[in-house]
N, C-alpha and C. Protein backbone atom coordinates (compact mmCIF):
# COMPACT_ATOMS: atom_id res chain seq x y z
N UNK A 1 0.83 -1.20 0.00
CA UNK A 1 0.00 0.00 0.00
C UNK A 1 0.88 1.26 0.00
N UNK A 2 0.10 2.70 -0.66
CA UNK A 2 1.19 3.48 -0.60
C UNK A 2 0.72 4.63 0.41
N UNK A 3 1.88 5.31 1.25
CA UNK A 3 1.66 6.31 1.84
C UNK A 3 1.65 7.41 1.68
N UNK A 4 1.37 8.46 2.48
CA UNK A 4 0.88 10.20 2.06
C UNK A 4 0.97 10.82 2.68
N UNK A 5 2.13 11.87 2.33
CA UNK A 5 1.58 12.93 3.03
C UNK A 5 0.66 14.18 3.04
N UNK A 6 -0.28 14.35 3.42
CA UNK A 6 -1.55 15.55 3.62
C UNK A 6 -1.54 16.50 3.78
N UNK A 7 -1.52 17.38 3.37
CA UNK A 7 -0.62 19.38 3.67
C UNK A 7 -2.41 20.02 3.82
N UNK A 8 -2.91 20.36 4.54
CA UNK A 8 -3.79 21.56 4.63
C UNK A 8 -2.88 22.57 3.38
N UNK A 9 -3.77 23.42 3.27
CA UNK A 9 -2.89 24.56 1.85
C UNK A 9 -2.59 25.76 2.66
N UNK A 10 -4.40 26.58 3.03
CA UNK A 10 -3.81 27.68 3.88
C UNK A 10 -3.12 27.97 5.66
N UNK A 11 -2.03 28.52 5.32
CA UNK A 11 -1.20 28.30 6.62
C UNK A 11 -0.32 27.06 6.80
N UNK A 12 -0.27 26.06 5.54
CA UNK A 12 0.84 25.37 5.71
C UNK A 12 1.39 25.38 4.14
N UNK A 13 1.01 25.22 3.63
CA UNK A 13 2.15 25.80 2.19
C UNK A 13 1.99 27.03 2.03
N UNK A 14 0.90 28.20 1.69
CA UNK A 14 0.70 29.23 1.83
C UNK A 14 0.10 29.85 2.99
N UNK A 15 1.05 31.73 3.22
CA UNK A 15 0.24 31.97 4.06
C UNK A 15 -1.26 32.36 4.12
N UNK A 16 -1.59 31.97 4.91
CA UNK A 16 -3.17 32.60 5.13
C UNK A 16 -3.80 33.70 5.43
N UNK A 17 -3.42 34.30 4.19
CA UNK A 17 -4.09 35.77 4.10
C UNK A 17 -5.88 35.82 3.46
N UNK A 18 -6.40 34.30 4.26
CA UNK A 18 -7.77 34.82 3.76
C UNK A 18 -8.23 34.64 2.43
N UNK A 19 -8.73 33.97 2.24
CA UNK A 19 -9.65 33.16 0.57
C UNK A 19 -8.98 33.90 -0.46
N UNK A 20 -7.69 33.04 -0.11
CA UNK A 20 -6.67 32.98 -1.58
C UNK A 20 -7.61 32.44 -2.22
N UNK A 21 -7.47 33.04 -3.87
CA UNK A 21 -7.81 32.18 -5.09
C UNK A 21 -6.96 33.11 -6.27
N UNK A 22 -6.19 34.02 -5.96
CA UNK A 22 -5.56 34.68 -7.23
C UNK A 22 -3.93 34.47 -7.09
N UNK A 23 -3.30 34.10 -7.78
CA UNK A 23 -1.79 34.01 -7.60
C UNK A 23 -0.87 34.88 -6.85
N UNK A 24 -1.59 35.58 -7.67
CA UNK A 24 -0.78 37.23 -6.92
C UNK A 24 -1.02 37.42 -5.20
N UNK A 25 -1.91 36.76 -4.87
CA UNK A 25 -1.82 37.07 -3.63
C UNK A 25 -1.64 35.45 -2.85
N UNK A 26 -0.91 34.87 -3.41
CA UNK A 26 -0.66 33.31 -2.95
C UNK A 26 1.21 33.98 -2.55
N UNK A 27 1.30 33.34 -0.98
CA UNK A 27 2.69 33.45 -0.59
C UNK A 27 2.94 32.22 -0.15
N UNK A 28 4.05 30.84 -1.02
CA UNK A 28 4.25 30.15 -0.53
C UNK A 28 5.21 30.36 0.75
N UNK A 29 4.81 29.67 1.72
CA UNK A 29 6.32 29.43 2.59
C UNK A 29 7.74 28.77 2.42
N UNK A 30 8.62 29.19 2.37
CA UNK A 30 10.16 28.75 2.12
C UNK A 30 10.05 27.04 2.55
N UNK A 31 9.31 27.44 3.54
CA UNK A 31 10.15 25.53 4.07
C UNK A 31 8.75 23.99 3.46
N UNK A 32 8.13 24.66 2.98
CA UNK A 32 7.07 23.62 2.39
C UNK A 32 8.25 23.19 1.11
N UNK A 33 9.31 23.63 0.43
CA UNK A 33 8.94 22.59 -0.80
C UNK A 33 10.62 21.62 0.03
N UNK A 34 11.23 21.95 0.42
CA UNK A 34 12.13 20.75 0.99
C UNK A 34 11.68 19.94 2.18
N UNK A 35 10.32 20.49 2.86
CA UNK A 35 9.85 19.64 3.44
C UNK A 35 9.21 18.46 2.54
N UNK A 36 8.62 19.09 1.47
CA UNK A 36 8.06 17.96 0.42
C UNK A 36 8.65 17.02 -0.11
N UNK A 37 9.66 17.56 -0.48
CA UNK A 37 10.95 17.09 -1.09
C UNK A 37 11.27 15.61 -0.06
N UNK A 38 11.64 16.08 0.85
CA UNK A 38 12.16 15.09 1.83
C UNK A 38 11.20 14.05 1.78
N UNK A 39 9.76 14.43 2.02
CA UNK A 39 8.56 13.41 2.00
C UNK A 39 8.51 12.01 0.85
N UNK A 40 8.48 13.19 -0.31
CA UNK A 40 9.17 12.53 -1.87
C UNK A 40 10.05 11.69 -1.80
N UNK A 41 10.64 12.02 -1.43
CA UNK A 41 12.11 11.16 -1.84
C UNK A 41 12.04 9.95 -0.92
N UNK A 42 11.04 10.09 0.48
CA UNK A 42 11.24 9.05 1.28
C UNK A 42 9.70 7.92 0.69
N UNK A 43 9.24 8.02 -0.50
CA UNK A 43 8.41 7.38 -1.22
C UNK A 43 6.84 7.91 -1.06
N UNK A 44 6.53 8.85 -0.26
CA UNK A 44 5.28 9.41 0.24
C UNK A 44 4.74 10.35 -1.06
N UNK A 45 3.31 9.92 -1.20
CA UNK A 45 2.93 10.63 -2.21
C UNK A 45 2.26 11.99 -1.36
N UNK A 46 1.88 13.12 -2.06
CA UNK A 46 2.20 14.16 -1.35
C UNK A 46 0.26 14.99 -1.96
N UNK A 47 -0.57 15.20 -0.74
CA UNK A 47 -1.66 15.11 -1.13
C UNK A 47 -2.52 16.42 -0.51
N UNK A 48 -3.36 17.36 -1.04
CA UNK A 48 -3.60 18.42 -0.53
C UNK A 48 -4.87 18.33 0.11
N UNK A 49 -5.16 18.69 1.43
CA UNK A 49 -6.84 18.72 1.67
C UNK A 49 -7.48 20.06 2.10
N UNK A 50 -7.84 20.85 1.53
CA UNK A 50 -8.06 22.50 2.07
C UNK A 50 -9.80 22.19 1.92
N UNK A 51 -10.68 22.69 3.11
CA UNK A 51 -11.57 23.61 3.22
C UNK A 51 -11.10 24.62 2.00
N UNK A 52 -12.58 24.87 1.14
CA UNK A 52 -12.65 26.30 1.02
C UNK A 52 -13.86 26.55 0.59
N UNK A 53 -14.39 26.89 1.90
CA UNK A 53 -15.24 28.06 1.77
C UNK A 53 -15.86 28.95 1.31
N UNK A 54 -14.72 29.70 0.94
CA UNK A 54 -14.98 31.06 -0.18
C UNK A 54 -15.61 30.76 -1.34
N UNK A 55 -15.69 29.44 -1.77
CA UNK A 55 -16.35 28.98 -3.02
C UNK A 55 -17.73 28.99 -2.49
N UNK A 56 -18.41 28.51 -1.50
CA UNK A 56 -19.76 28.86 -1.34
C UNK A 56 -20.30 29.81 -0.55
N UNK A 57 -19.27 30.72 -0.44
CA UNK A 57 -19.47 31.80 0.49
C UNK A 57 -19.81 32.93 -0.44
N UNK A 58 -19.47 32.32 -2.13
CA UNK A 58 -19.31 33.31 -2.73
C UNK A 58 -18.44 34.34 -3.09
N UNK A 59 -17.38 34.31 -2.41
CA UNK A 59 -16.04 34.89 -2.50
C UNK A 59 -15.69 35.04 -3.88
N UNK A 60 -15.55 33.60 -4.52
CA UNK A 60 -14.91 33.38 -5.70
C UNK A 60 -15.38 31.89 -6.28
N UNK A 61 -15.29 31.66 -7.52
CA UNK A 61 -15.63 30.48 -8.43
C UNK A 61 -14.69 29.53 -7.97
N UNK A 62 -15.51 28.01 -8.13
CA UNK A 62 -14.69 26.63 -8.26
C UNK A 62 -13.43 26.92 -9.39
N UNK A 63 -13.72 27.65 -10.54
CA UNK A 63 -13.27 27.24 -11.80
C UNK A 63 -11.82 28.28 -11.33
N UNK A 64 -12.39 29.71 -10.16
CA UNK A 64 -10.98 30.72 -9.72
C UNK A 64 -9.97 29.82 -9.01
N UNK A 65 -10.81 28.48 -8.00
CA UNK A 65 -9.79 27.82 -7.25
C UNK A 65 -9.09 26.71 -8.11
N UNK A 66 -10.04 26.14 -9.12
CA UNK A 66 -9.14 25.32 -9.59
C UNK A 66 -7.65 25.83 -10.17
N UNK A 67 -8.10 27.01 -10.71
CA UNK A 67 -6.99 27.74 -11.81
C UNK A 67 -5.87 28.23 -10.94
N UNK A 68 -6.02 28.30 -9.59
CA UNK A 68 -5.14 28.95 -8.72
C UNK A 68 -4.11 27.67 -8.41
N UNK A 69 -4.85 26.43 -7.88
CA UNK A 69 -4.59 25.36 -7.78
C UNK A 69 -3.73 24.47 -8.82
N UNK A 70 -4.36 24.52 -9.81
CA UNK A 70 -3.24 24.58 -11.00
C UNK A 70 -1.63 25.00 -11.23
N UNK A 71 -1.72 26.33 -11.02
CA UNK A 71 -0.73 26.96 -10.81
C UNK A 71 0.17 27.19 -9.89
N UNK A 72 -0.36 26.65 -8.42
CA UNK A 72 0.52 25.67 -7.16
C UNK A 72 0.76 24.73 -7.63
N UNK A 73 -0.09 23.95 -8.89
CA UNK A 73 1.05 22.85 -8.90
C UNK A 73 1.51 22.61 -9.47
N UNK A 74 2.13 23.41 -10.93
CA UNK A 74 3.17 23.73 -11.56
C UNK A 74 4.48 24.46 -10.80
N UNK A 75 3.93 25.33 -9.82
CA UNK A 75 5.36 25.80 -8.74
C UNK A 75 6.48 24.96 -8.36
N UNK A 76 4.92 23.62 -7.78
CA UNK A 76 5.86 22.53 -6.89
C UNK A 76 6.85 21.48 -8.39
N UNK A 77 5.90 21.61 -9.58
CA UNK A 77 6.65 20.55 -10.35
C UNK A 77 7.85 21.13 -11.03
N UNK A 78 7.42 22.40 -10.92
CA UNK A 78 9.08 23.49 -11.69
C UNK A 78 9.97 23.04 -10.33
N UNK A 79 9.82 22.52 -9.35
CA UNK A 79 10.98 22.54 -8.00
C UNK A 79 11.00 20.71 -8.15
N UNK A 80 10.28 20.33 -8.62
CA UNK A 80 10.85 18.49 -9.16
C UNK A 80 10.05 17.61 -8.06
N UNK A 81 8.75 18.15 -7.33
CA UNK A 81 7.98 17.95 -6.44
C UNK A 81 6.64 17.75 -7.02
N UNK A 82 6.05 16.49 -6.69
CA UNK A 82 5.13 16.08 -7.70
C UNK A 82 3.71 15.84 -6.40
N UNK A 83 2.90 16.67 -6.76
CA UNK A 83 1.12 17.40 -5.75
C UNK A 83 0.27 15.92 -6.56
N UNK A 84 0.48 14.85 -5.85
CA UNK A 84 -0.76 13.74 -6.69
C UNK A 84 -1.91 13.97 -6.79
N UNK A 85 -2.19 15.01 -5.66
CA UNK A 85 -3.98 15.17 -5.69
C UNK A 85 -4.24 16.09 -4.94
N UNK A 86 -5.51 17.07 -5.39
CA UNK A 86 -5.89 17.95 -4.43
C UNK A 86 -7.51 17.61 -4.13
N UNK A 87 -7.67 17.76 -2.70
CA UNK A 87 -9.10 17.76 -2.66
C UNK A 87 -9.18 18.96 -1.86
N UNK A 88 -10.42 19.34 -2.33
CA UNK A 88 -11.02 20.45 -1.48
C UNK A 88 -12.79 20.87 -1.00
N UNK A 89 -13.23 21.21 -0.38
CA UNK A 89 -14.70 21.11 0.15
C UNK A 89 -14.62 22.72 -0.27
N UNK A 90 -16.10 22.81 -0.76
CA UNK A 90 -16.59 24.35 -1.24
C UNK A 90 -17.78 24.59 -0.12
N UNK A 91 -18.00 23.74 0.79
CA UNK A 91 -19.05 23.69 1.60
C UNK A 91 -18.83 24.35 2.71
N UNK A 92 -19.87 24.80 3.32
CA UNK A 92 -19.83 25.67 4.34
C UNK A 92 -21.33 25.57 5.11
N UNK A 93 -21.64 24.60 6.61
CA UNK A 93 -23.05 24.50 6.96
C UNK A 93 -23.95 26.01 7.28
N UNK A 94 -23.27 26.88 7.81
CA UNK A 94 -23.80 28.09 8.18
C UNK A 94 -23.72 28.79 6.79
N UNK A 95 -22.72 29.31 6.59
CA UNK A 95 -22.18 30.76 5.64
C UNK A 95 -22.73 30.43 4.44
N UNK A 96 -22.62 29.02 3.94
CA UNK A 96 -22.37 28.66 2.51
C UNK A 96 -23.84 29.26 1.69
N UNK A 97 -23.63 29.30 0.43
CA UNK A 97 -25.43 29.84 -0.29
C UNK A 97 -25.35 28.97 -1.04
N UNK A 98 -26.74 28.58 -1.43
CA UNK A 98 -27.39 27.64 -2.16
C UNK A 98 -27.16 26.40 -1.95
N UNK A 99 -26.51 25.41 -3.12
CA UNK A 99 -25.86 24.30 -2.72
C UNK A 99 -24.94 24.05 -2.04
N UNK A 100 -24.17 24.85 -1.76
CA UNK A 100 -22.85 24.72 -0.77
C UNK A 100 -23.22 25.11 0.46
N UNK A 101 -24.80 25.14 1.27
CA UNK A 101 -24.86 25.57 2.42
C UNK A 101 -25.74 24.08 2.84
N UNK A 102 -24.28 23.32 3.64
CA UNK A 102 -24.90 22.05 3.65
C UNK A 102 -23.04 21.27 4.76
N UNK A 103 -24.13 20.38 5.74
CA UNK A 103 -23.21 19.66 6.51
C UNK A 103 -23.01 18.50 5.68
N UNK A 104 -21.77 18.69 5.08
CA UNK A 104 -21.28 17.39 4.40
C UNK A 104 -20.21 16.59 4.81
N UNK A 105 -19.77 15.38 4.02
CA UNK A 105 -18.93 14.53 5.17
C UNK A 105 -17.51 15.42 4.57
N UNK A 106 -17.30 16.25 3.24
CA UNK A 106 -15.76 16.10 2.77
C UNK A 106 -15.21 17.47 3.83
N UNK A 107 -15.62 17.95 4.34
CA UNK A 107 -15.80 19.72 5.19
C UNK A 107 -15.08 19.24 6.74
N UNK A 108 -13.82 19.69 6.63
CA UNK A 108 -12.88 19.01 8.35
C UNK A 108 -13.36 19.78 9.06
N UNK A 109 -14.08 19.21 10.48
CA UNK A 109 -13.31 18.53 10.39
C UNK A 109 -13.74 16.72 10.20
N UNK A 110 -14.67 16.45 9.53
CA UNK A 110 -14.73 15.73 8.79
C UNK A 110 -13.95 14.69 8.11
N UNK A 111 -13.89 13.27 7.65
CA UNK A 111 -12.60 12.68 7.12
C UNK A 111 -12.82 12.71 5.93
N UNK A 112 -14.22 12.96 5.00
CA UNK A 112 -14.23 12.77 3.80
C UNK A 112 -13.26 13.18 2.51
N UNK A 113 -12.39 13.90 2.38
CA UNK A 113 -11.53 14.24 1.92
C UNK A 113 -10.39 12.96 2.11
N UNK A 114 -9.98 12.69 3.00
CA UNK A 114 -8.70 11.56 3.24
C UNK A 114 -9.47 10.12 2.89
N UNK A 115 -10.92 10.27 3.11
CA UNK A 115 -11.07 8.84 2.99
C UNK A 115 -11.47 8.83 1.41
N UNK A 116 -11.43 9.66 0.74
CA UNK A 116 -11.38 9.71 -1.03
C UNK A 116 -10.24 9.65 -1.61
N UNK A 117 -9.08 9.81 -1.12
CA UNK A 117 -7.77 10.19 -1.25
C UNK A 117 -7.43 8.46 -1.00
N UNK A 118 -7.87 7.99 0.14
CA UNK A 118 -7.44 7.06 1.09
C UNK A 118 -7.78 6.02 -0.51
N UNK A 119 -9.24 5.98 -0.86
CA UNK A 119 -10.10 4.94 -1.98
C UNK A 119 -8.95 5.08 -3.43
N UNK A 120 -8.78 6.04 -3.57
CA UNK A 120 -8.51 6.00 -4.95
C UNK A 120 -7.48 5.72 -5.08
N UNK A 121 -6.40 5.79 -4.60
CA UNK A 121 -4.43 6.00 -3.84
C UNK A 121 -4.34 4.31 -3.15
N UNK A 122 -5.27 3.71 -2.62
CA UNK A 122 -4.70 2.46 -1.68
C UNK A 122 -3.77 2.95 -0.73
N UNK A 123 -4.29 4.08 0.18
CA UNK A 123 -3.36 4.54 1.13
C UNK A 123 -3.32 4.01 2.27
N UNK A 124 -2.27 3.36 2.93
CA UNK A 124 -2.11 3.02 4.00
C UNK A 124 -1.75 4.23 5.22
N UNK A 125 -3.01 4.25 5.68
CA UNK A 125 -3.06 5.49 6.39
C UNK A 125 -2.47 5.46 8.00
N UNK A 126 -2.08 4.18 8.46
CA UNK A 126 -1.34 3.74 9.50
C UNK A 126 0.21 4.54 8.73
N UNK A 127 1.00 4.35 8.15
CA UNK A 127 1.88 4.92 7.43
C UNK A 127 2.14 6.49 6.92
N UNK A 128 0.62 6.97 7.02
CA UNK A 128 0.66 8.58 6.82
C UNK A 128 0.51 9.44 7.43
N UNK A 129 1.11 10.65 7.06
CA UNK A 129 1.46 11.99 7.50
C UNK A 129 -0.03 12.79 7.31
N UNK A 130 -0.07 14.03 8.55
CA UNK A 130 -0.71 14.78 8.40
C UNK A 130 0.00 16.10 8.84
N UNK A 131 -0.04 17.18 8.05
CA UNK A 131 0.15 18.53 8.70
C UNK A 131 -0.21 19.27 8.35
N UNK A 132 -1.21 20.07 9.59
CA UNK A 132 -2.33 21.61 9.59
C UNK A 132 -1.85 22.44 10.29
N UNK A 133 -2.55 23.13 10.49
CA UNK A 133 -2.64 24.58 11.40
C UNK A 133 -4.19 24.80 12.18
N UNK A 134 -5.22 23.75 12.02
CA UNK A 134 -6.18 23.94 12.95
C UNK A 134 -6.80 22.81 13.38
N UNK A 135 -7.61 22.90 14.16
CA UNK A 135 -8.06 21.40 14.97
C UNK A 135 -8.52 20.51 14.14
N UNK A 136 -9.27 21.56 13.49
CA UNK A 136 -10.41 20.83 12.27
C UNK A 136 -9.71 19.82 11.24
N UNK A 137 -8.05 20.34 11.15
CA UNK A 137 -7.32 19.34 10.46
C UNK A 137 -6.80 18.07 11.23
N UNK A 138 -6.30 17.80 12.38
CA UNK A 138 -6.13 17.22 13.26
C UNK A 138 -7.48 15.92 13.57
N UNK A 139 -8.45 16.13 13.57
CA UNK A 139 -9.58 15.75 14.01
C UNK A 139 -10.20 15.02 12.98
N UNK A 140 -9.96 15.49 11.78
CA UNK A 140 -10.34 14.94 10.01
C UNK A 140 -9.11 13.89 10.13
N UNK A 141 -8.36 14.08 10.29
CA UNK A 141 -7.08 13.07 10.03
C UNK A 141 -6.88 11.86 10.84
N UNK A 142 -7.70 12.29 12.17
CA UNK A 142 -7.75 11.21 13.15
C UNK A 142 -8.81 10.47 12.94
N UNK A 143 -9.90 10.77 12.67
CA UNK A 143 -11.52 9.97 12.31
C UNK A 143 -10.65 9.28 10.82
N UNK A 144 -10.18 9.93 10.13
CA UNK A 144 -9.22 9.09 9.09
C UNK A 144 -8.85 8.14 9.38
N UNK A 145 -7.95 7.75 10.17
CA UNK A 145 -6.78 6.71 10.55
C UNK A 145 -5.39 7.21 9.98
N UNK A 146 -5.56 8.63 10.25
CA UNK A 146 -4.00 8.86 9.70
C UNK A 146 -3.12 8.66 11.41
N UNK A 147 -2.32 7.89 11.45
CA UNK A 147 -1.22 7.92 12.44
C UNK A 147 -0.83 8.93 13.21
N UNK A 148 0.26 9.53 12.16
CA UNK A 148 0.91 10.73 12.15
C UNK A 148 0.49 12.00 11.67
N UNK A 149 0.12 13.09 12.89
CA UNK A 149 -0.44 14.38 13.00
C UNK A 149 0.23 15.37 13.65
N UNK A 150 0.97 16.18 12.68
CA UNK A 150 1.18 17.63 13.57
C UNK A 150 0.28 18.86 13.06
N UNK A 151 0.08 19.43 14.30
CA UNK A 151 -0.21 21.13 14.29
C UNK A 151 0.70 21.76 14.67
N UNK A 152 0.85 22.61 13.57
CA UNK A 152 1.43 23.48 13.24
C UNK A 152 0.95 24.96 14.08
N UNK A 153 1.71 25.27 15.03
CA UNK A 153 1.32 26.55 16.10
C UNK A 153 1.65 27.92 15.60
N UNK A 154 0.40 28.63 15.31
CA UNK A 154 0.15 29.45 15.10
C UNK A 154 -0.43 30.76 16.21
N UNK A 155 -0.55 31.98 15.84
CA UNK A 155 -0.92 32.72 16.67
C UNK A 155 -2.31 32.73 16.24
N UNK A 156 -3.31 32.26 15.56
CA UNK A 156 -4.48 32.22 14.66
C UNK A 156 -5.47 30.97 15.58
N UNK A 157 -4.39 30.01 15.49
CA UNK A 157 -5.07 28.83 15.77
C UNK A 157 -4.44 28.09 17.02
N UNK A 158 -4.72 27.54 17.84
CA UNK A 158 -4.14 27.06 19.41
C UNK A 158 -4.67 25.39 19.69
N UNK A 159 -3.99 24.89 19.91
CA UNK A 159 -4.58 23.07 20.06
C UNK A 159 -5.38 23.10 21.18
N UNK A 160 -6.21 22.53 21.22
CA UNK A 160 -6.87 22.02 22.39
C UNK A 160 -6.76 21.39 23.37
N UNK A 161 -6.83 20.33 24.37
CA UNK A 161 -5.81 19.43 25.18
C UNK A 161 -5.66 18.22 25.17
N UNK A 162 -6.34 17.93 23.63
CA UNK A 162 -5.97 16.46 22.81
C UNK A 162 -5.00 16.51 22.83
N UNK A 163 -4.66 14.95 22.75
CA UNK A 163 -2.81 14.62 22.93
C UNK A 163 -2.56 13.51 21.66
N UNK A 164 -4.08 13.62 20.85
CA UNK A 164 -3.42 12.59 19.87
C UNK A 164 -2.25 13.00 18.81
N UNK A 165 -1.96 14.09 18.96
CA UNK A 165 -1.13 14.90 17.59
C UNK A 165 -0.12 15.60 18.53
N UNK A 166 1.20 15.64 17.46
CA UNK A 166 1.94 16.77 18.35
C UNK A 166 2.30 17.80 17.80
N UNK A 167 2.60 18.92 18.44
CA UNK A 167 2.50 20.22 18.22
C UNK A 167 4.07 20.57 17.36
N UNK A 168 4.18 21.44 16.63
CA UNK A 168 5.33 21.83 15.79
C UNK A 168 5.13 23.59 15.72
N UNK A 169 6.59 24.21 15.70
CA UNK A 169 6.35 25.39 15.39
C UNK A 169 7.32 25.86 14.08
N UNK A 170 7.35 25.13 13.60
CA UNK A 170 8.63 25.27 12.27
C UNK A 170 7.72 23.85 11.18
N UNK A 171 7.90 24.26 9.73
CA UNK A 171 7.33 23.32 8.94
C UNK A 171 8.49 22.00 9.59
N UNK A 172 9.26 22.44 8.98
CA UNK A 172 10.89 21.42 8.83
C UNK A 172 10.86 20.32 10.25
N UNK A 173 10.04 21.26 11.38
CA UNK A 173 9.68 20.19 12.92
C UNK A 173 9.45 18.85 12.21
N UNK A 174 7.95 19.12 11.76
CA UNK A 174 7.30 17.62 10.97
C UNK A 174 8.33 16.42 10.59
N UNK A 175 8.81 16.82 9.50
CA UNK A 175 9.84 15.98 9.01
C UNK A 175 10.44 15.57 9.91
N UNK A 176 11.68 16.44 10.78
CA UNK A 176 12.62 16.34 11.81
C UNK A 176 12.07 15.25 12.39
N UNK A 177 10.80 15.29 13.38
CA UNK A 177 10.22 14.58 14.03
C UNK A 177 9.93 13.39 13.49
N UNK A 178 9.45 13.21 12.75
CA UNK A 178 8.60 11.50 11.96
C UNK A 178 10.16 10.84 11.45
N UNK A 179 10.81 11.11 10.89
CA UNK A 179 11.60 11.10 10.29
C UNK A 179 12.72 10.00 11.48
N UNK A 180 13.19 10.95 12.44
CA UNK A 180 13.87 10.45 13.68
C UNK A 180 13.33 9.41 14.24
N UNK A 181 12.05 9.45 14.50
CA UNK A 181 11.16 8.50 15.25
C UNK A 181 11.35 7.44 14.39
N UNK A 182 11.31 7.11 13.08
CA UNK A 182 10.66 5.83 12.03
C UNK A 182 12.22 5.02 12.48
């Protein structure tokens, strides 16, 4: 079976300045693509799961995120880093309008996202990585069966006093950590 690692998008490859969907305002972080890299090379396929919202919030079009999305993942393949899959939820139970205002399973913190990833990939999720920046990612990853979970500590977002995941304040932690441990 093959393994994965899971990147939330905003606040762990880019910062989170708020319903990115235009390039121009996409800031990757320095340490996402040799963290990837490292992932890569250690046979982990490398897999995106973002909430977004802004698609049924109205913010912006599926067709603005795909195109943005696109173009993250030509970044990562110009750096020799290969994005197998992105999933993302446009749903939102409160905010969302029309069809996207709806409690669905793919919306973290929810597992539906990993467990589509999990179907199509043959992912051995005892074997995989997770790393977010909010509970909601943590909590999706654990109803998953993903193993391995860090949050990523932010001034935005704060863990709770679950102890299934451990806390990181540097991307490069993740790696460091799983890495040493295996």
């Amino acid at each position: 079976m093959t393994k994965a690692l899971f990147l939330d998008r905003d606040g762990i490859i880019n910062v989170d300045n708020g319903y990115v969907y235009q390039a121009q305002n996409f800031q990757f972080f320095d340490a996402i693509f040799p963290l990837c890299q490292r992932f890569q090379d250690a046979g982990f396929l490398i897999i995106v799961v973002t909430n977004q919202s802004g698609i049924g919030r109205g913010y912006y079009s599926s067709e603005q995120f795909l195109q943005l999305n696109e173009w993250m993942v030509e970044q990562f393949n110009d750096k020799g880093i290969k994005i197998s899959d992105t999933y993302f939820c446009p749903h939102h139970p409160n905010h969302g309008e029309g069809e996207y205002r709806t409690a669905c399973s793919c919306r973290k913190p929810n597992p539906g996202m990993f467990q589509q990833a999990q179907k199509k990939y043959q992912i051995d999720m005892h074997s995989s990585v997770m790393i977010g920046d909010r509970m909601s990612d943590m909590k999706a990853s654990e109803a998953a069966g993903v193993a391995h979970r860090f949050l990523l500590l932010n001034s935005k977002h704060q863990p709770d006093d679950s102890a299934t995941y451990q806390t990181i304040t540097q991307l490069e932690d993740a790696a460091d950590l799983f890495f040493e441990a295996g």
